[in-house]
N, C-alpha and C. Protein backbone atom coordinates (compact mmCIF):
# COMPACT_ATOMS: atom_id res chain seq x y z
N UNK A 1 0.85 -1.18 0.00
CA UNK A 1 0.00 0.00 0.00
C UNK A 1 0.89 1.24 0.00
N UNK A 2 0.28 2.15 -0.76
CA UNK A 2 1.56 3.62 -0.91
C UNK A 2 0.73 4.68 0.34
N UNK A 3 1.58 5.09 0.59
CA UNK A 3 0.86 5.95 1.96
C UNK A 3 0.63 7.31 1.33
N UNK A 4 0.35 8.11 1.57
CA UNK A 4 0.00 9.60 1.26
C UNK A 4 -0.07 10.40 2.69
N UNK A 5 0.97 11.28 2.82
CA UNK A 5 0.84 12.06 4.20
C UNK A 5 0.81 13.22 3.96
N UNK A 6 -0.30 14.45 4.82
CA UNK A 6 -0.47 15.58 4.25
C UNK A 6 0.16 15.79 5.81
N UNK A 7 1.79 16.62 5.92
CA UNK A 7 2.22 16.95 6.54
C UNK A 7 2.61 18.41 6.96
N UNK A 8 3.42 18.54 7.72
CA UNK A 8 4.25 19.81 7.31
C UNK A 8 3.69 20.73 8.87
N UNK A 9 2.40 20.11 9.09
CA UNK A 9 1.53 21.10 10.01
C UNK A 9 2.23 21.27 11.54
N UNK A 10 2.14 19.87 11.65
CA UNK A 10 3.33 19.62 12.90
C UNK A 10 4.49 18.55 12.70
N UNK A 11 5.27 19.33 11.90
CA UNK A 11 6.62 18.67 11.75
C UNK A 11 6.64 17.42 12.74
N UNK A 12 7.03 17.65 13.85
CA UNK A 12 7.14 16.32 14.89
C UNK A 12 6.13 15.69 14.76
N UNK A 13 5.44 15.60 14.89
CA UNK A 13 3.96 14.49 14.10
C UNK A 13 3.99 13.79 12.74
N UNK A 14 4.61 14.38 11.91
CA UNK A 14 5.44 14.06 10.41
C UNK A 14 6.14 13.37 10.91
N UNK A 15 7.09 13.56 11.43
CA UNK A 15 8.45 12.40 12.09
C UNK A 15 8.04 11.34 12.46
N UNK A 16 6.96 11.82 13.65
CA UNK A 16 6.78 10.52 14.08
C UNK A 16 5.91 9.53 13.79
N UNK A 17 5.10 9.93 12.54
CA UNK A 17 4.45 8.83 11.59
C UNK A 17 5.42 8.21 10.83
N UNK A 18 6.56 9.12 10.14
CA UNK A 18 7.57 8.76 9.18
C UNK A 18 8.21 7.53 9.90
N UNK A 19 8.80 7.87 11.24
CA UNK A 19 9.58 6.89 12.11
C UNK A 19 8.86 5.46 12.15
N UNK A 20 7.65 5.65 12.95
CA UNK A 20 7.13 4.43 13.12
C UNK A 20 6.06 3.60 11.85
N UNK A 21 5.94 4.10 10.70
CA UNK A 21 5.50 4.03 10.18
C UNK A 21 6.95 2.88 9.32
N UNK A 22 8.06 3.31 9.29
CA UNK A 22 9.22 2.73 8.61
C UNK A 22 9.17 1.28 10.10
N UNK A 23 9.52 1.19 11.03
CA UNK A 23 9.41 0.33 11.84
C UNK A 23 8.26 -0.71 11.29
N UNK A 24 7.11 0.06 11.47
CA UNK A 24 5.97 -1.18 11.09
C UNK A 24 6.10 -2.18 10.07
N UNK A 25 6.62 -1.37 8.78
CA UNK A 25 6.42 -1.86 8.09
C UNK A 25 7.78 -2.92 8.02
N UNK A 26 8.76 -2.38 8.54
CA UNK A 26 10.07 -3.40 8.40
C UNK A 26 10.02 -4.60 9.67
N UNK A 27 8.66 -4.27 10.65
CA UNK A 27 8.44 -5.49 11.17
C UNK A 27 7.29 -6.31 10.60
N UNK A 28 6.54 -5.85 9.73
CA UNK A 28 6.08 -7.33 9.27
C UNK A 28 6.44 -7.84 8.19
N UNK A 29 7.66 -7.10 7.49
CA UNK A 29 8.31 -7.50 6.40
C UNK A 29 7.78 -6.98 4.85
N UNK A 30 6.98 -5.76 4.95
CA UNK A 30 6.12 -5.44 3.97
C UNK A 30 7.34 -3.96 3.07
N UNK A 31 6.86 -4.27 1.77
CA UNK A 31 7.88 -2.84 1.29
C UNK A 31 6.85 -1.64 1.99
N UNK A 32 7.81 -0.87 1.69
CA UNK A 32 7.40 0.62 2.60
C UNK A 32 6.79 1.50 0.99
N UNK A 33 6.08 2.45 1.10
CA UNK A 33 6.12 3.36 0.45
C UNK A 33 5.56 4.17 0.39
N UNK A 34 5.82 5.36 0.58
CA UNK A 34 4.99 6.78 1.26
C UNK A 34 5.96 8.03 0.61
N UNK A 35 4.39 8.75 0.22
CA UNK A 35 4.82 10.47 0.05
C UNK A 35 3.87 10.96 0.81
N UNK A 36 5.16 12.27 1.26
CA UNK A 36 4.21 13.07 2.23
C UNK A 36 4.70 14.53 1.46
N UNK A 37 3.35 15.35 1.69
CA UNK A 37 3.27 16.63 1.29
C UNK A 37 3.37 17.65 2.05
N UNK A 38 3.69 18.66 2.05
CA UNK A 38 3.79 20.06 2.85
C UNK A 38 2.77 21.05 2.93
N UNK A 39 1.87 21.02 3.87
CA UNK A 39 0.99 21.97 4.19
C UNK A 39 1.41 23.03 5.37
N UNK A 40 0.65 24.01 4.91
CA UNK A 40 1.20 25.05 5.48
C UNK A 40 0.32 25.57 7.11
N UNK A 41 1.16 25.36 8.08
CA UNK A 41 0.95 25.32 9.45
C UNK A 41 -0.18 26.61 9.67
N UNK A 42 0.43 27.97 8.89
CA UNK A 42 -0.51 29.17 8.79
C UNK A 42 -1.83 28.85 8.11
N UNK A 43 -1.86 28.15 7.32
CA UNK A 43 -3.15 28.46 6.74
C UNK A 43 -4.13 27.45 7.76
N UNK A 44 -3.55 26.32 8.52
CA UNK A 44 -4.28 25.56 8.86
C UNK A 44 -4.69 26.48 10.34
N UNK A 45 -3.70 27.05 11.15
CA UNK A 45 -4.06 27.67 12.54
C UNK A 45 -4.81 29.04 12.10
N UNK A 46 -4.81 29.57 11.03
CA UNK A 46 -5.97 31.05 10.36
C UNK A 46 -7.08 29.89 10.01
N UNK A 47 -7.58 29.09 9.56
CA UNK A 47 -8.90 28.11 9.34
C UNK A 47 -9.86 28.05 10.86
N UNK A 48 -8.56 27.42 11.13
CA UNK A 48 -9.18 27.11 12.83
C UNK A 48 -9.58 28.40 13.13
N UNK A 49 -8.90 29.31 12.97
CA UNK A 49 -9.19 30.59 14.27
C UNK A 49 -10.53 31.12 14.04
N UNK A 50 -10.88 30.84 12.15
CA UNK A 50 -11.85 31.42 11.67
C UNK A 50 -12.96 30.53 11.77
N UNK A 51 -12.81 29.65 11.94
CA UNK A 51 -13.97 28.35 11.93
C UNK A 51 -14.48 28.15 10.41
N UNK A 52 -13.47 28.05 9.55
CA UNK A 52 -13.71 27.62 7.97
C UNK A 52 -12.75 26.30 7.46
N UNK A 53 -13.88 25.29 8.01
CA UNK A 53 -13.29 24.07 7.98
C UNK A 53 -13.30 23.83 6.37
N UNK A 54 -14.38 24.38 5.30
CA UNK A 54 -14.82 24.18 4.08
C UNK A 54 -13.32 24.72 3.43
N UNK A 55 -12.89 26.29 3.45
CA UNK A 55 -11.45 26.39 3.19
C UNK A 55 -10.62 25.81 3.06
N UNK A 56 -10.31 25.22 4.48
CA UNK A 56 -9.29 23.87 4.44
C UNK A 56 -9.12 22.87 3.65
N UNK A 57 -10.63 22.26 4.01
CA UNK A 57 -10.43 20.87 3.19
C UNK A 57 -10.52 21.28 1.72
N UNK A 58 -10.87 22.69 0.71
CA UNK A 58 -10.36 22.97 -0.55
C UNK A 58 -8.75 22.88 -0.19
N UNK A 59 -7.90 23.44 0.66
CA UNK A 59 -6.50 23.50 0.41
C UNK A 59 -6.37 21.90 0.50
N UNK A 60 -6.61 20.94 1.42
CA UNK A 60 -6.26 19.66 1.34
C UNK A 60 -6.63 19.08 0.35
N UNK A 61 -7.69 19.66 -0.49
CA UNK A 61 -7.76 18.64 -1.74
C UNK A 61 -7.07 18.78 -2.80
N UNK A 62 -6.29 20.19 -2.80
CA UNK A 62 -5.35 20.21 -3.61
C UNK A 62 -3.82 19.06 -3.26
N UNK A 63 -3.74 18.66 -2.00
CA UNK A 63 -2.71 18.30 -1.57
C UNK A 63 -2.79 16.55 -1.91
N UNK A 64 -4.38 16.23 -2.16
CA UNK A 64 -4.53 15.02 -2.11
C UNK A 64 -4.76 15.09 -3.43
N UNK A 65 -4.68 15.38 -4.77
CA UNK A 65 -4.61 15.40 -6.05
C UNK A 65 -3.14 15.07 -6.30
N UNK A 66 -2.35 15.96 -5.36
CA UNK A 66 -0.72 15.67 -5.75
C UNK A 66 -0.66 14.30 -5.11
N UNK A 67 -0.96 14.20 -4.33
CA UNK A 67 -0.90 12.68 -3.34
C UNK A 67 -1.44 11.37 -4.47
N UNK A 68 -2.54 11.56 -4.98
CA UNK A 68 -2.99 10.59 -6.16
C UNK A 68 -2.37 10.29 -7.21
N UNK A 69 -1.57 11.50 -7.70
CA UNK A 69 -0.70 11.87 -8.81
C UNK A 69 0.39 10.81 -8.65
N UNK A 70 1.32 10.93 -7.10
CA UNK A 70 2.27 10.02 -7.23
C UNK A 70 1.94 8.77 -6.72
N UNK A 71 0.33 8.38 -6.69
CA UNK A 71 0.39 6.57 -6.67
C UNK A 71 -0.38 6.47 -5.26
N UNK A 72 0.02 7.36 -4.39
CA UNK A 72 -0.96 7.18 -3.20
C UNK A 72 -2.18 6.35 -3.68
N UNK A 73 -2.21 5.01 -2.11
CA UNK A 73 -4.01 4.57 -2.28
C UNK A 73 -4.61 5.44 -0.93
N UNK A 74 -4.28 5.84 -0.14
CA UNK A 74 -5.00 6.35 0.68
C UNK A 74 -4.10 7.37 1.51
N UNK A 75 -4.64 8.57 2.45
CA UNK A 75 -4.36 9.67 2.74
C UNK A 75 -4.46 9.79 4.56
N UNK A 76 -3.59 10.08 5.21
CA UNK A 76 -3.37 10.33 6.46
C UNK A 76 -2.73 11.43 6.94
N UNK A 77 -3.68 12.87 7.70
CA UNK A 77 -3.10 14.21 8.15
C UNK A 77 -2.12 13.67 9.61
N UNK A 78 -1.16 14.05 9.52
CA UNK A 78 -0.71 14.04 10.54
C UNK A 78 -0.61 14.80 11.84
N UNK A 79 -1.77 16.12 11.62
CA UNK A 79 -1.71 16.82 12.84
C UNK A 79 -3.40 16.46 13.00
N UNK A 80 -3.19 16.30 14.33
CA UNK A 80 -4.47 16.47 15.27
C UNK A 80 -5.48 18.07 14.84
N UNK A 81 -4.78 18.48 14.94
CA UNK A 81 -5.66 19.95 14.96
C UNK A 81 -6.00 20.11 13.93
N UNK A 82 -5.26 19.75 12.70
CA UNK A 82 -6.35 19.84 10.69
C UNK A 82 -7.44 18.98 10.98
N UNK A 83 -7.51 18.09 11.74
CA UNK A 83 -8.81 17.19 11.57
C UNK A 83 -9.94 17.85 11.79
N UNK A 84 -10.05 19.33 12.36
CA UNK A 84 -11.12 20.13 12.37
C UNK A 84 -11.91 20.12 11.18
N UNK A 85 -11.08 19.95 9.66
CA UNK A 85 -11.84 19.91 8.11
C UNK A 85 -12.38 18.34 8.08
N UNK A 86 -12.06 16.88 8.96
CA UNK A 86 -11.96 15.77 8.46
C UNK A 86 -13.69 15.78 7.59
N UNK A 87 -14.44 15.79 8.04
CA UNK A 87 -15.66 15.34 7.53
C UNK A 87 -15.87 16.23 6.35
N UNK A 88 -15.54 17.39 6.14
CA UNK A 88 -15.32 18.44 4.69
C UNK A 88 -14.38 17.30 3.70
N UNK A 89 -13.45 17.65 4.66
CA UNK A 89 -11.98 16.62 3.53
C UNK A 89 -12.40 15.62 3.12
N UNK A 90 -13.29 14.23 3.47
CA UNK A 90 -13.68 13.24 3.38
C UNK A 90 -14.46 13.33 2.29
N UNK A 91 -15.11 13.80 2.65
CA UNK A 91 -16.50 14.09 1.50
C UNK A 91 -16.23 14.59 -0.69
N UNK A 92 -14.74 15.50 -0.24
CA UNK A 92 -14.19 15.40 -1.15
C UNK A 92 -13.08 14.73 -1.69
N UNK A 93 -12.19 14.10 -1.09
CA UNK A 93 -11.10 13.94 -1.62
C UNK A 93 -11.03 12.89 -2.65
N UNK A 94 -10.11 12.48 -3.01
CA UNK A 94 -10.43 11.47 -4.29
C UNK A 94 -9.84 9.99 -3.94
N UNK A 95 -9.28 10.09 -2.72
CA UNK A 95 -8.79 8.91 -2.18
C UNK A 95 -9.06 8.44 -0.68
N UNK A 96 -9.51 7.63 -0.41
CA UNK A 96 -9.69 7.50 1.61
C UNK A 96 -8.76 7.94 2.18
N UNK A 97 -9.52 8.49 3.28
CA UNK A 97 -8.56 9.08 4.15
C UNK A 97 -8.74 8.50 5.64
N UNK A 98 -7.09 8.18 5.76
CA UNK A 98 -7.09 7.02 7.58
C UNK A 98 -7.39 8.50 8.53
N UNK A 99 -8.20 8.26 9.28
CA UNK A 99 -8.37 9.42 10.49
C UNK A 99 -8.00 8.97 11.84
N UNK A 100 -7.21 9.65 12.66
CA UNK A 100 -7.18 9.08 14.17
C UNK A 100 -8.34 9.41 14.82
N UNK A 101 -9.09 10.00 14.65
CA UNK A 101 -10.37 10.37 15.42
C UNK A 101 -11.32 8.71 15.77
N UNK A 102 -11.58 8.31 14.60
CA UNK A 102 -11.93 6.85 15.40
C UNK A 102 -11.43 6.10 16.63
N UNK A 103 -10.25 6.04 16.35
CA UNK A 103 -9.36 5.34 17.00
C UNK A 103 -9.41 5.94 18.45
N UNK A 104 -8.91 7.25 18.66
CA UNK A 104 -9.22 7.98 19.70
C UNK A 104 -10.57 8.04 20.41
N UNK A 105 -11.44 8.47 19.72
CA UNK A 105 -12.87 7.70 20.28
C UNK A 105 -12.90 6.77 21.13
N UNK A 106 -12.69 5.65 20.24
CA UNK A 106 -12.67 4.50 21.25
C UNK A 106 -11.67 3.66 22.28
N UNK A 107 -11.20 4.84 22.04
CA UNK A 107 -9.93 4.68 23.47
C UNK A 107 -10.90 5.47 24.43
N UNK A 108 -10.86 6.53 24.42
CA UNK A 108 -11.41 7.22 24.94
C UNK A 108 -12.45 6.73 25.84
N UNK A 109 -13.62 6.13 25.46
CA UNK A 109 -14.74 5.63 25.86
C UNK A 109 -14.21 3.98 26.43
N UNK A 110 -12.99 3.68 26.05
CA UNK A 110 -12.57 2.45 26.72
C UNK A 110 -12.35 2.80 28.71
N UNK A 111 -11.46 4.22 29.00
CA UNK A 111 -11.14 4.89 29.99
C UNK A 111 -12.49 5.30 30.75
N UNK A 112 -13.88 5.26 30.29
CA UNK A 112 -14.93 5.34 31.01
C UNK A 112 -15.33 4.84 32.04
């Protein structure tokens, strides 16, 4: 599977998908292969401030066109805080997109 990462937002969050993301895959013996893209930290913390999640996920769909372009099957933001667009972004993009918000959920409600 080719990964697609729309990064850049929180560098260290980039890393540390990049990092463990290379681990995973060299522990179950699978080839690796991932592009990640550069989004811009400003436009995503001016979205938020403004509450124009629709904005966003237009800038992310430009990011996930380049992401399709080089082979990506599916798309993963690496900052917590862009997921404010996820259900905008979803609705458009041209490829699935992995969200931690599930996942978190149900951790979450596991700690209940």
């Amino acid at each position: 599977m080719h990964i697609g990462i729309i990064g850049g937002i929180g560098p260290a969050a980039t890393d540390f998908y990049y990092r463990n993301l290379i681990k995973a895959h060299a522990l179950a013996n699978k080839k690796f292969v991932l592009t990640i893209v550069h989004a811009e930290v400003s436009d995503v913390i001016g979205n938020i401030a403004a509450n124009t999640p629709g904005k966003q996920a237009k800038i992310f769909i430009q990011l996930a066109y380049r992401l399709e372009a080089s082979g990506a099957d599916v798309i993963a933001i690496s900052s917590i805080a862009a997921h404010f667009c996820i259900a905008e972004f979803i609705a458009l993009s041209p490829l699935p997109i992995i969200s931690i918000i599930p996942t978190l959920e149900s951790e979450l409600k596991k700690e209940d």
